[in-house]
C-alpha atoms as a PDB file:
ATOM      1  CA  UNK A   1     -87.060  80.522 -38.432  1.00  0.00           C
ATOM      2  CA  UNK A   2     -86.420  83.690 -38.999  1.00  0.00           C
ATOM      3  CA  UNK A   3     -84.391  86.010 -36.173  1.00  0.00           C
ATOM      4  CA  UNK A   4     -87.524  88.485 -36.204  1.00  0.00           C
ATOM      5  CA  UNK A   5     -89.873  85.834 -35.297  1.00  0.00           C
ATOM      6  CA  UNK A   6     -87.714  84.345 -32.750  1.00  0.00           C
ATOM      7  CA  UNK A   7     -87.230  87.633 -31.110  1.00  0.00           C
ATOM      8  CA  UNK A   8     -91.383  88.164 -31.242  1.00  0.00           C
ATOM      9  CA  UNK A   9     -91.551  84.439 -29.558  1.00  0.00           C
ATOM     10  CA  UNK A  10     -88.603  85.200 -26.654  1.00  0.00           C
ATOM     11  CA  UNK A  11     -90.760  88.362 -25.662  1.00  0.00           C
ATOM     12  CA  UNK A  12     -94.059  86.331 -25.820  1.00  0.00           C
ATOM     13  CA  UNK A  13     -92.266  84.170 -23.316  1.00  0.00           C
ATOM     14  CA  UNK A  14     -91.017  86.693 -20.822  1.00  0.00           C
ATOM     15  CA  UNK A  15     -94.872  87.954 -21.093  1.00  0.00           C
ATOM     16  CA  UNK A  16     -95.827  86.714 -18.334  1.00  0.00           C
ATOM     17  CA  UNK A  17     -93.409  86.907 -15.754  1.00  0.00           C
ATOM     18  CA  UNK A  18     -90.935  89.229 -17.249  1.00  0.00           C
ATOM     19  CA  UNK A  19     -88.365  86.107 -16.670  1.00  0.00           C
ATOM     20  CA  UNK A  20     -87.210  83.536 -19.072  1.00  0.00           C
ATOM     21  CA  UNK A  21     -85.099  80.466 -18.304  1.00  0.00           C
ATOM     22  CA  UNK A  22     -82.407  80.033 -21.508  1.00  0.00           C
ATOM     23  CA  UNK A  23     -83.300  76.237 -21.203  1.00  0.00           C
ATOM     24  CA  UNK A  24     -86.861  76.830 -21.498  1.00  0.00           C
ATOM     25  CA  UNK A  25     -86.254  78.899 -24.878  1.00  0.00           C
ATOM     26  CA  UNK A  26     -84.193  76.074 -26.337  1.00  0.00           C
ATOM     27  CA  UNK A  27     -87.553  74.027 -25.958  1.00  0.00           C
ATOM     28  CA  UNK A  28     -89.853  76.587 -27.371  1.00  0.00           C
ATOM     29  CA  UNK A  29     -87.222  77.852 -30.173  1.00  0.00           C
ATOM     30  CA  UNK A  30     -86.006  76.439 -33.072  1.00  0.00           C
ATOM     31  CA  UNK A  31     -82.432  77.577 -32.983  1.00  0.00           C
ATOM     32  CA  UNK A  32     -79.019  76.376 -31.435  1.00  0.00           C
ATOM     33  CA  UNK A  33     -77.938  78.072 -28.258  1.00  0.00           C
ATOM     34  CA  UNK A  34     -75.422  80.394 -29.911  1.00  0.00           C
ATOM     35  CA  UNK A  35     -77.917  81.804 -32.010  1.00  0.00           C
ATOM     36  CA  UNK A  36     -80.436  82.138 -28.757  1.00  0.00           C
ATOM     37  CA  UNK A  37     -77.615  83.977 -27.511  1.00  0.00           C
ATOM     38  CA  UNK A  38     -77.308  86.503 -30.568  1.00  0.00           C
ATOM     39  CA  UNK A  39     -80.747  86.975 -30.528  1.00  0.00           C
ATOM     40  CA  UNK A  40     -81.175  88.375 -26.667  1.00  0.00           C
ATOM     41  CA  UNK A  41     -77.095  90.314 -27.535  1.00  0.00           C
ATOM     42  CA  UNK A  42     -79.975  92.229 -30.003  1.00  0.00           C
ATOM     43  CA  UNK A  43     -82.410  92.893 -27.702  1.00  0.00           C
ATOM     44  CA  UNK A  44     -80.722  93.975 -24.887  1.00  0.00           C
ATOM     45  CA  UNK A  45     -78.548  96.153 -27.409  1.00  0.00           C
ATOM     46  CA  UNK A  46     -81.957  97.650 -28.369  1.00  0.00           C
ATOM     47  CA  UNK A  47     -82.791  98.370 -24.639  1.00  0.00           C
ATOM     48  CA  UNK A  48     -85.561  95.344 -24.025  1.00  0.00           C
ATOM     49  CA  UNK A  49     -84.028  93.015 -22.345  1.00  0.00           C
ATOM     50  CA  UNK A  50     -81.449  92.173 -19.709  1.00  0.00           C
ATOM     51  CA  UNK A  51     -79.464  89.257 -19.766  1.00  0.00           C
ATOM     52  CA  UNK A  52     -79.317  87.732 -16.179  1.00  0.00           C
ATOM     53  CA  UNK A  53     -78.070  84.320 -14.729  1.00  0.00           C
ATOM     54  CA  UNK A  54     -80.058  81.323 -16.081  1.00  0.00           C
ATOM     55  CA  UNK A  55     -81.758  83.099 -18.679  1.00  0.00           C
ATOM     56  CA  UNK A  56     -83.128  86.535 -19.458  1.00  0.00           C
ATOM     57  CA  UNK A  57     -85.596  89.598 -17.709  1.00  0.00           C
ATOM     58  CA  UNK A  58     -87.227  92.370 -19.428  1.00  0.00           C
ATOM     59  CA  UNK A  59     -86.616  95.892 -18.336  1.00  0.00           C
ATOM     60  CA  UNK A  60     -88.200  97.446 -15.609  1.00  0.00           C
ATOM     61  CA  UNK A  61     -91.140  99.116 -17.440  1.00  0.00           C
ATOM     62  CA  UNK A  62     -90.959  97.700 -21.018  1.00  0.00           C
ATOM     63  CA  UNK A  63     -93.055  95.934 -22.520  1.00  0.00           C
ATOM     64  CA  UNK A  64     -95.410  93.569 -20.505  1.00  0.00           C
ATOM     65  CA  UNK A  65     -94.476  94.822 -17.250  1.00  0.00           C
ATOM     66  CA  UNK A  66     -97.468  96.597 -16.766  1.00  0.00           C
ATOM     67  CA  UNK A  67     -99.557  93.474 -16.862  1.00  0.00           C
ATOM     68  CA  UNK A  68     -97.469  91.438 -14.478  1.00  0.00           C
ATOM     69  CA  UNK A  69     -99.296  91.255 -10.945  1.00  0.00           C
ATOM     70  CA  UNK A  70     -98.503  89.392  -7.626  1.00  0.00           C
ATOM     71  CA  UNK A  71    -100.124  86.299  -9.010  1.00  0.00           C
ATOM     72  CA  UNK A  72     -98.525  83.015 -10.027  1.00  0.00           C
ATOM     73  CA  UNK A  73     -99.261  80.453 -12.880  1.00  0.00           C
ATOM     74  CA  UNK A  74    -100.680  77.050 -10.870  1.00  0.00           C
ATOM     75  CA  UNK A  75    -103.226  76.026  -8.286  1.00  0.00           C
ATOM     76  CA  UNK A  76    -102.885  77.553  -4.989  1.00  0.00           C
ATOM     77  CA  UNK A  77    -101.553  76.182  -2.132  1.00  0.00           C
ATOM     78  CA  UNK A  78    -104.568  75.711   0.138  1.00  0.00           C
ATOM     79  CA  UNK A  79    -105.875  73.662  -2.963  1.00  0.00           C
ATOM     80  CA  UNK A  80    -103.241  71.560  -3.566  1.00  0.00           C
ATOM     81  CA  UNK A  81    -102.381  70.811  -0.192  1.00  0.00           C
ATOM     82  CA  UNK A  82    -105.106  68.487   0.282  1.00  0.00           C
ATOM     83  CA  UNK A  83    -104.425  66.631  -3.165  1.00  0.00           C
ATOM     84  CA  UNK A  84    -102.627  62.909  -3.139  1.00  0.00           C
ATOM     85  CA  UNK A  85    -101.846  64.289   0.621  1.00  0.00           C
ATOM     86  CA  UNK A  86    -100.965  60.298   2.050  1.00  0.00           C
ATOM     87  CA  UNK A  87     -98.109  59.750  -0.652  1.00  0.00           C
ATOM     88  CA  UNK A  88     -97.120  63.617   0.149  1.00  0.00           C
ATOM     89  CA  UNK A  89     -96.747  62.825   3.541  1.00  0.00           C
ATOM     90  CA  UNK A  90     -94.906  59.887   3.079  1.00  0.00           C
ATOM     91  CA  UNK A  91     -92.882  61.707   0.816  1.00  0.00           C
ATOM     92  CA  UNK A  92     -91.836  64.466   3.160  1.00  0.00           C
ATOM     93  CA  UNK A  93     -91.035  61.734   5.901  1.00  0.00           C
ATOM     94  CA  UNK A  94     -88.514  59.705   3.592  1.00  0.00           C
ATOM     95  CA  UNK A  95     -86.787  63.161   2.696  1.00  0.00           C
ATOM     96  CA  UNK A  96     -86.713  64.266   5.797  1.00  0.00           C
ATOM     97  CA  UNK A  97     -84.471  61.081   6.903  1.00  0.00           C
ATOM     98  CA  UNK A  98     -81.815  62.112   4.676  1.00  0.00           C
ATOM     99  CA  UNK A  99     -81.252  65.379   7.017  1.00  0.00           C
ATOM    100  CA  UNK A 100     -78.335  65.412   9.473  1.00  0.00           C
ATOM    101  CA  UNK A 101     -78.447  67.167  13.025  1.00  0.00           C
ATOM    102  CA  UNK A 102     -77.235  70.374  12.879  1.00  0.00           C
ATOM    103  CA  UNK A 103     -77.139  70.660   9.218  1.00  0.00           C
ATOM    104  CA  UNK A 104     -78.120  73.453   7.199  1.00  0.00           C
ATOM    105  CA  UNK A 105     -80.478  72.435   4.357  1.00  0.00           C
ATOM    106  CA  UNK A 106     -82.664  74.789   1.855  1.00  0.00           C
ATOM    107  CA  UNK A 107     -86.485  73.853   1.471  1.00  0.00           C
ATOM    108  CA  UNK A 108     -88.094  75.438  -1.767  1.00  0.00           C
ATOM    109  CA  UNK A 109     -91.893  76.176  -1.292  1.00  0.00           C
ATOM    110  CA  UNK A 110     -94.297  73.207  -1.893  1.00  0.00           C
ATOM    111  CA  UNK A 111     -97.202  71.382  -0.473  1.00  0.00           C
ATOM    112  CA  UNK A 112     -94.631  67.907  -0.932  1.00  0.00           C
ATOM    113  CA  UNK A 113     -91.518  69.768   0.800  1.00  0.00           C
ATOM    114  CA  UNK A 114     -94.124  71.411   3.228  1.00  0.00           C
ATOM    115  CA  UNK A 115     -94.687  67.510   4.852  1.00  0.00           C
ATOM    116  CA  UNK A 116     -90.884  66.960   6.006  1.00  0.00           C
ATOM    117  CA  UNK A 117     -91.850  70.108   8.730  1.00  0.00           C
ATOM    118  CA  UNK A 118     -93.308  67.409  11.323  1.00  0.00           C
ATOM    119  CA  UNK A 119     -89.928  65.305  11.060  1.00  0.00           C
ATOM    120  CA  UNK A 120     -87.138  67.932  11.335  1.00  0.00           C
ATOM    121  CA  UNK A 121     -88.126  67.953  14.929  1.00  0.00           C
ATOM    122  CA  UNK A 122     -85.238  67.538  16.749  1.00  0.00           C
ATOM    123  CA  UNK A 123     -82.700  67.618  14.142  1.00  0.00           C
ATOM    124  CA  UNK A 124     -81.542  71.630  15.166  1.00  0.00           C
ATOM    125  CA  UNK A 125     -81.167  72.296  11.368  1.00  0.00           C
ATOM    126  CA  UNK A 126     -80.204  75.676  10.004  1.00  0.00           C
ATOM    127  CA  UNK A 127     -83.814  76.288   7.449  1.00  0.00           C
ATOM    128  CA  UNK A 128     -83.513  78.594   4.275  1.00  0.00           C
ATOM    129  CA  UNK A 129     -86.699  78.651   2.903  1.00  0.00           C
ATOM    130  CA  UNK A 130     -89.075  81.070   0.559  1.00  0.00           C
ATOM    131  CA  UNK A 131     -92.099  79.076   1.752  1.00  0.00           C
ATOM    132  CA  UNK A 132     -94.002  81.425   4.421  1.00  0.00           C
ATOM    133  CA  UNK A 133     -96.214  77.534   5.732  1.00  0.00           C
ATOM    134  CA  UNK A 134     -92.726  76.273   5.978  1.00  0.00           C
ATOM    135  CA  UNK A 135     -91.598  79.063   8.150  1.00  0.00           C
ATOM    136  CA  UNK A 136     -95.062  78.964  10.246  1.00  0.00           C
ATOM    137  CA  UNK A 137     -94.501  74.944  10.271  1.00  0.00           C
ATOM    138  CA  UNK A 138     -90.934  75.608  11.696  1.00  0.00           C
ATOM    139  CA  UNK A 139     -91.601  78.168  14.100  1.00  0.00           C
ATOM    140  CA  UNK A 140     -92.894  75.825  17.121  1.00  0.00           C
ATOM    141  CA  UNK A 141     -89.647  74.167  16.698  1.00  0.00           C
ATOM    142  CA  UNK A 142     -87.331  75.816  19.183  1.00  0.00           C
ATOM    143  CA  UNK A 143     -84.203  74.349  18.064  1.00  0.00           C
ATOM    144  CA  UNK A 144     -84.990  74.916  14.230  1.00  0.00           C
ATOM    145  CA  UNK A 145     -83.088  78.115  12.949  1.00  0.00           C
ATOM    146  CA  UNK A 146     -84.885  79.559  10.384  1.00  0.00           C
ATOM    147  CA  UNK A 147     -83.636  81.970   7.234  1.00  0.00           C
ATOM    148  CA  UNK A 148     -85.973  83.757   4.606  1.00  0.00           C
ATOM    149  CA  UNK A 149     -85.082  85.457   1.377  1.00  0.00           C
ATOM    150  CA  UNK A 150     -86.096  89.211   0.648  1.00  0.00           C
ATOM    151  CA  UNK A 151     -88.962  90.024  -1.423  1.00  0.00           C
ATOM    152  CA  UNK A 152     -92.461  90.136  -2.397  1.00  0.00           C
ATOM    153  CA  UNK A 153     -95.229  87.542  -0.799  1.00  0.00           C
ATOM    154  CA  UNK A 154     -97.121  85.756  -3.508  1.00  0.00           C
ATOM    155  CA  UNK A 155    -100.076  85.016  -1.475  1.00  0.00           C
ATOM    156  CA  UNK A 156    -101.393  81.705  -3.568  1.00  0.00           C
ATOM    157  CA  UNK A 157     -98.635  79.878  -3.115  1.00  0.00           C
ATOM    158  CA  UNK A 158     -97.441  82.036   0.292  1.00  0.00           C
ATOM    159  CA  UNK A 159     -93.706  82.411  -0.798  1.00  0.00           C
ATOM    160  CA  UNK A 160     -91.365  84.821  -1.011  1.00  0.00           C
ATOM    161  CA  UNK A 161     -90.028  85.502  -4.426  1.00  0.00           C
ATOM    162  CA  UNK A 162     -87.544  88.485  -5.619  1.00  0.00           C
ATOM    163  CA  UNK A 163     -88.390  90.398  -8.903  1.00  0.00           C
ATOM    164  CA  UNK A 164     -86.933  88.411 -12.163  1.00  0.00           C
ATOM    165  CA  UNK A 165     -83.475  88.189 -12.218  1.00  0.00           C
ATOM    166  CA  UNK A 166     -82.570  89.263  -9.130  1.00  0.00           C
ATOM    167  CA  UNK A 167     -80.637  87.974  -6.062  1.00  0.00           C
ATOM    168  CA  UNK A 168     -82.469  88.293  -2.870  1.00  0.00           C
ATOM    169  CA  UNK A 169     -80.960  85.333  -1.167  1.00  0.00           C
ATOM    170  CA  UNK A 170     -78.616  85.370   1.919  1.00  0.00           C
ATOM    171  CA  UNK A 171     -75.124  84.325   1.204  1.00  0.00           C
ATOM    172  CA  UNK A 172     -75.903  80.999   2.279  1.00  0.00           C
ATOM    173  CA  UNK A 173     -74.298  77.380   0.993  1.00  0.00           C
ATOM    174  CA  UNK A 174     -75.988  74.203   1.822  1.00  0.00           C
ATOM    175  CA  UNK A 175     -75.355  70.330   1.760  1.00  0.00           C
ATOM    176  CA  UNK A 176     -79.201  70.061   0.068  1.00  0.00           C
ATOM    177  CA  UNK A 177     -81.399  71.427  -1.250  1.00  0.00           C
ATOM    178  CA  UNK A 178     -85.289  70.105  -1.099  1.00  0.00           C
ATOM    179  CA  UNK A 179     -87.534  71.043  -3.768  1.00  0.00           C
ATOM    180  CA  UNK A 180     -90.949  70.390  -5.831  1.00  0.00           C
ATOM    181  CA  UNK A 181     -91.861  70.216  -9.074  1.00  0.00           C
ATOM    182  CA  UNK A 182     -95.024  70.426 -11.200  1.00  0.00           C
ATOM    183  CA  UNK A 183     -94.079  68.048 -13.466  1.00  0.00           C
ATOM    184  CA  UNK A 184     -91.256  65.350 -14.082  1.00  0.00           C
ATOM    185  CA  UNK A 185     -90.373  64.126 -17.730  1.00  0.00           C
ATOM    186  CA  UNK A 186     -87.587  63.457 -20.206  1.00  0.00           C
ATOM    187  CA  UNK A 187     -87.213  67.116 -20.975  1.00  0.00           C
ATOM    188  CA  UNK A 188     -86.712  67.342 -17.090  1.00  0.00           C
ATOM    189  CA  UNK A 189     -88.072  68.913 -14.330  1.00  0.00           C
ATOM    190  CA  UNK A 190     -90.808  71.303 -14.606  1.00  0.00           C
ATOM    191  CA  UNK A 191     -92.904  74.393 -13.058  1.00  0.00           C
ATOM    192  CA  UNK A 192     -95.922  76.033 -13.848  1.00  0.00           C
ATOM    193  CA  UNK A 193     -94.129  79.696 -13.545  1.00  0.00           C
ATOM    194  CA  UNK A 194     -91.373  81.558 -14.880  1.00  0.00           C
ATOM    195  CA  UNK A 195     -90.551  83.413 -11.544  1.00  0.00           C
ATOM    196  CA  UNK A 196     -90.513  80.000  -9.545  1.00  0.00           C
ATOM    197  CA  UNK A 197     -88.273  79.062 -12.462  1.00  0.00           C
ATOM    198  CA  UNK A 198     -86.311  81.568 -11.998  1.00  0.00           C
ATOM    199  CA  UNK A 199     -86.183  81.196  -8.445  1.00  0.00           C
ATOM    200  CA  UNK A 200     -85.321  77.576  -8.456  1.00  0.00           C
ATOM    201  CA  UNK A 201     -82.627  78.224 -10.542  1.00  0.00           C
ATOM    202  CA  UNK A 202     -80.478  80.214  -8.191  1.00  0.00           C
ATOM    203  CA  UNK A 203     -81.574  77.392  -5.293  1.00  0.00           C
ATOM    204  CA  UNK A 204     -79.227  74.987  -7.319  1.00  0.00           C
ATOM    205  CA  UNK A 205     -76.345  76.911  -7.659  1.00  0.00           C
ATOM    206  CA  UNK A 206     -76.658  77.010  -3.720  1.00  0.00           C
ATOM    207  CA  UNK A 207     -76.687  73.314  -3.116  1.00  0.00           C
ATOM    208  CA  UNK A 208     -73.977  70.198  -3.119  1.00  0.00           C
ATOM    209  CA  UNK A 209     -77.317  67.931  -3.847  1.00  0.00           C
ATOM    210  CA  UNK A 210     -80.745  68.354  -5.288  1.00  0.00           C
ATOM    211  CA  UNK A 211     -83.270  66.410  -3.839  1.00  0.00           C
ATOM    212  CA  UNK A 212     -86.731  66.483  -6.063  1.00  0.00           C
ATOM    213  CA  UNK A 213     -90.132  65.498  -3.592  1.00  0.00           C
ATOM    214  CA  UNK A 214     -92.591  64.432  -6.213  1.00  0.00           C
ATOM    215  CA  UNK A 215     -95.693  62.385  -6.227  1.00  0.00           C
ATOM    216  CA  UNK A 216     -96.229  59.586  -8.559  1.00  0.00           C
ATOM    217  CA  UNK A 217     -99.030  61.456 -10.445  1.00  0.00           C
ATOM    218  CA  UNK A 218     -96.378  64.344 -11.605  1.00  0.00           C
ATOM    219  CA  UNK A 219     -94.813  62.246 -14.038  1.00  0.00           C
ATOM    220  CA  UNK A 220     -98.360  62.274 -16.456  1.00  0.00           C
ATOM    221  CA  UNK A 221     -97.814  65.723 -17.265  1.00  0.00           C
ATOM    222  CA  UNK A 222     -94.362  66.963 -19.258  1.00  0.00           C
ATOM    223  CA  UNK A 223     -95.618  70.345 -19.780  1.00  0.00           C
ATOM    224  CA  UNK A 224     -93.817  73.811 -18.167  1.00  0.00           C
ATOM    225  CA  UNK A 225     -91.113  75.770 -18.322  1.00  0.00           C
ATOM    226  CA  UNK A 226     -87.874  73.780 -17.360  1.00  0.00           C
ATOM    227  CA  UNK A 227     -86.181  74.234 -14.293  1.00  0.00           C
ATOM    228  CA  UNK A 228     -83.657  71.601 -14.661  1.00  0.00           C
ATOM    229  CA  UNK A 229     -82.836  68.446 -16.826  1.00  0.00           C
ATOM    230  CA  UNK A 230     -82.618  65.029 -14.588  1.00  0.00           C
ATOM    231  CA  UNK A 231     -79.118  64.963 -14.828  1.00  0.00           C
ATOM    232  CA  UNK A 232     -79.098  68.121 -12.049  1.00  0.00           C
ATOM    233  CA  UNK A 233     -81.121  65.795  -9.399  1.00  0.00           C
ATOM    234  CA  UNK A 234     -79.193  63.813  -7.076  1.00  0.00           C
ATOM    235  CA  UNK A 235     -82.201  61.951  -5.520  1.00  0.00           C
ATOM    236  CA  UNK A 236     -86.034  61.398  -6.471  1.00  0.00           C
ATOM    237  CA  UNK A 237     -88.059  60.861  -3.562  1.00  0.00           C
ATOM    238  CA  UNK A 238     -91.837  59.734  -4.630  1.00  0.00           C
ATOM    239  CA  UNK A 239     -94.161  57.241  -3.832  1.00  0.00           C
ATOM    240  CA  UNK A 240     -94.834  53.700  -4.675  1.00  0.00           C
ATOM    241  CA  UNK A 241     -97.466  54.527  -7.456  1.00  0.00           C
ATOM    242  CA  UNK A 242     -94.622  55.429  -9.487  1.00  0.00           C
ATOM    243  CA  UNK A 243     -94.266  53.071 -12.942  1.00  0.00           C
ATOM    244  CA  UNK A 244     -91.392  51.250 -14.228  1.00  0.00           C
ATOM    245  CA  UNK A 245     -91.138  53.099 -17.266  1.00  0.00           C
ATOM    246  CA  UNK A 246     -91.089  56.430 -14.924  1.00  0.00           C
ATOM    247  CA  UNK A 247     -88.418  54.418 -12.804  1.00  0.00           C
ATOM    248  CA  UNK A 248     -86.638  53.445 -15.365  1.00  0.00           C
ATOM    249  CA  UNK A 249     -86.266  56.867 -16.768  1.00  0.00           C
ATOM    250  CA  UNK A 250     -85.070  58.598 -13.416  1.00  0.00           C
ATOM    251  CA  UNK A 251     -82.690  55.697 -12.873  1.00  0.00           C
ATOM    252  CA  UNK A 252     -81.204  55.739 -16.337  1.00  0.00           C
ATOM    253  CA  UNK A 253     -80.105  59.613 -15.800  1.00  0.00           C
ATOM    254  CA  UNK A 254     -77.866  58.691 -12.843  1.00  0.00           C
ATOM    255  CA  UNK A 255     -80.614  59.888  -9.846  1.00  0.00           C
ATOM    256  CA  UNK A 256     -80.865  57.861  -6.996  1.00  0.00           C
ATOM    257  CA  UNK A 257     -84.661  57.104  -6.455  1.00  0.00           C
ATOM    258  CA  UNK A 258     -86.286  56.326  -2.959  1.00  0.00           C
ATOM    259  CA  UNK A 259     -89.931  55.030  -2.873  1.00  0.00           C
ATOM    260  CA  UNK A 260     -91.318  56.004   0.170  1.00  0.00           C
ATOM    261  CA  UNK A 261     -93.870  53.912   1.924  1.00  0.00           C
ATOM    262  CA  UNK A 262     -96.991  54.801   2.484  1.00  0.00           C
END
């Protein structure tokens, strides 16, 4: 492939969101990561890009940026709240075990993550989360210390997200880090959008262990921009309707998998 076209198919890809993951353009590009990295040296030299952690952003006002509104790529969350909600709930109970008292823990926006709310009762944990629900879930919880990034509200999914490529999070460390996923295959883990991509991204830097709450139904889909490969989760919670191949796959990339019951 020629470096012209693969320039015309990285800007197609920061379209969008005006944020591109580099892991996601290995998948959609033909070309080693050395040559990826020539090819966005070129277009930030000619003023189009800038090259950020995790990937790249386009410049404030270049192209595509006036088509980008507060909207996200993916069903919203009063929608998808009420989908496969039993093995969701049992989902955000098992995780929610794996919490210590006191702790401080980061919970990434999700209608799975959203269910361990009910079961950090108690537990006095120290909450940074972009999830607006999960703050509003956590508030009645006295002993619950809550922290939320800076940003703008993204009112399908009710999170907070920061413009591509920047940092808006607290200087904040944690022992875990909870988070969701559209869909779960060999490639890895998967989201819908670019900006929750991009999001995600920084969450893991953040975190001594990723913890991934998926149903069993988000491992027939393989399709999305990559967040992560497998080998980046510590621990798959999901629930029992998950298949031995599926099983078989998170096991055999080193993640610890819990089946919750239902």
């Amino acid at each position: 492939m020629h470096a012209t076209e693969r320039e015309r198919l990285i800007l197609a890809a920061l379209g969008p969101s005006g944020f591109v993951t580099y892991r996601d353009l290995e998948a959609r590009l033909d070309a080693s990561p050395a040559t990826i990295r020539r090819d966005l040296a070129r277009l930030e030299s000619a003023g189009q890009i800038v090259r950020v952690h995790g990937g790249a952003r386009l410049v404030e006002g270049g192209e595509g940026a006036a088509d980008r509104g507060q909207r996200l790529t993916g069903t919203p969350f009063d929608l998808a709240i009420t989908r496969n909600l039993p093995a969701k709930r049992a989902i955000g109970r098992a995780a929610a075990a794996l919490c210590q008292p006191g702790e401080a823990v980061m919970i990434d926006g999700g209608t799975t993550t959203f269910q361990m709310c009910p079961h950090l009762q108690g537990l006095d944990c120290q909450v940074l989360t972009n999830s607006l629900h999960i703050v509003d879930a956590l508030l009645a919880q006295p002993g619950t210390r809550i922290l939320v990034p800076s940003g703008a509200v993204f009112r399908e999914q009710n999170i907070i997200l920061a413009p591509a490529g920047e940092d808006s999070m607290p200087r904040f460390h944690a022992p875990r880090l909870f988070m969701g996923a559209a869909a779960v295959g060999p490639r890895g883990v998967m989201q819908q959008d670019v900006i929750l991509v991009a999001a995600e991204r920084r969450l893991l830097t953040r975190a001594d262990e990723v913890i991934l709450l998926v149903d069993s139904t988000k491992f027939a889909s393989s399709s999305g921009a990559i967040v992560c490969g497998l080998d980046e989760v510590d621990v798959l919670v999901t629930d029992p309707g998950i298949t031995e191949a599926d099983a078989a796959m998170v096991r055999g990339a080193g993640v610890r998998l819990i089946v919750a019951e239902l």
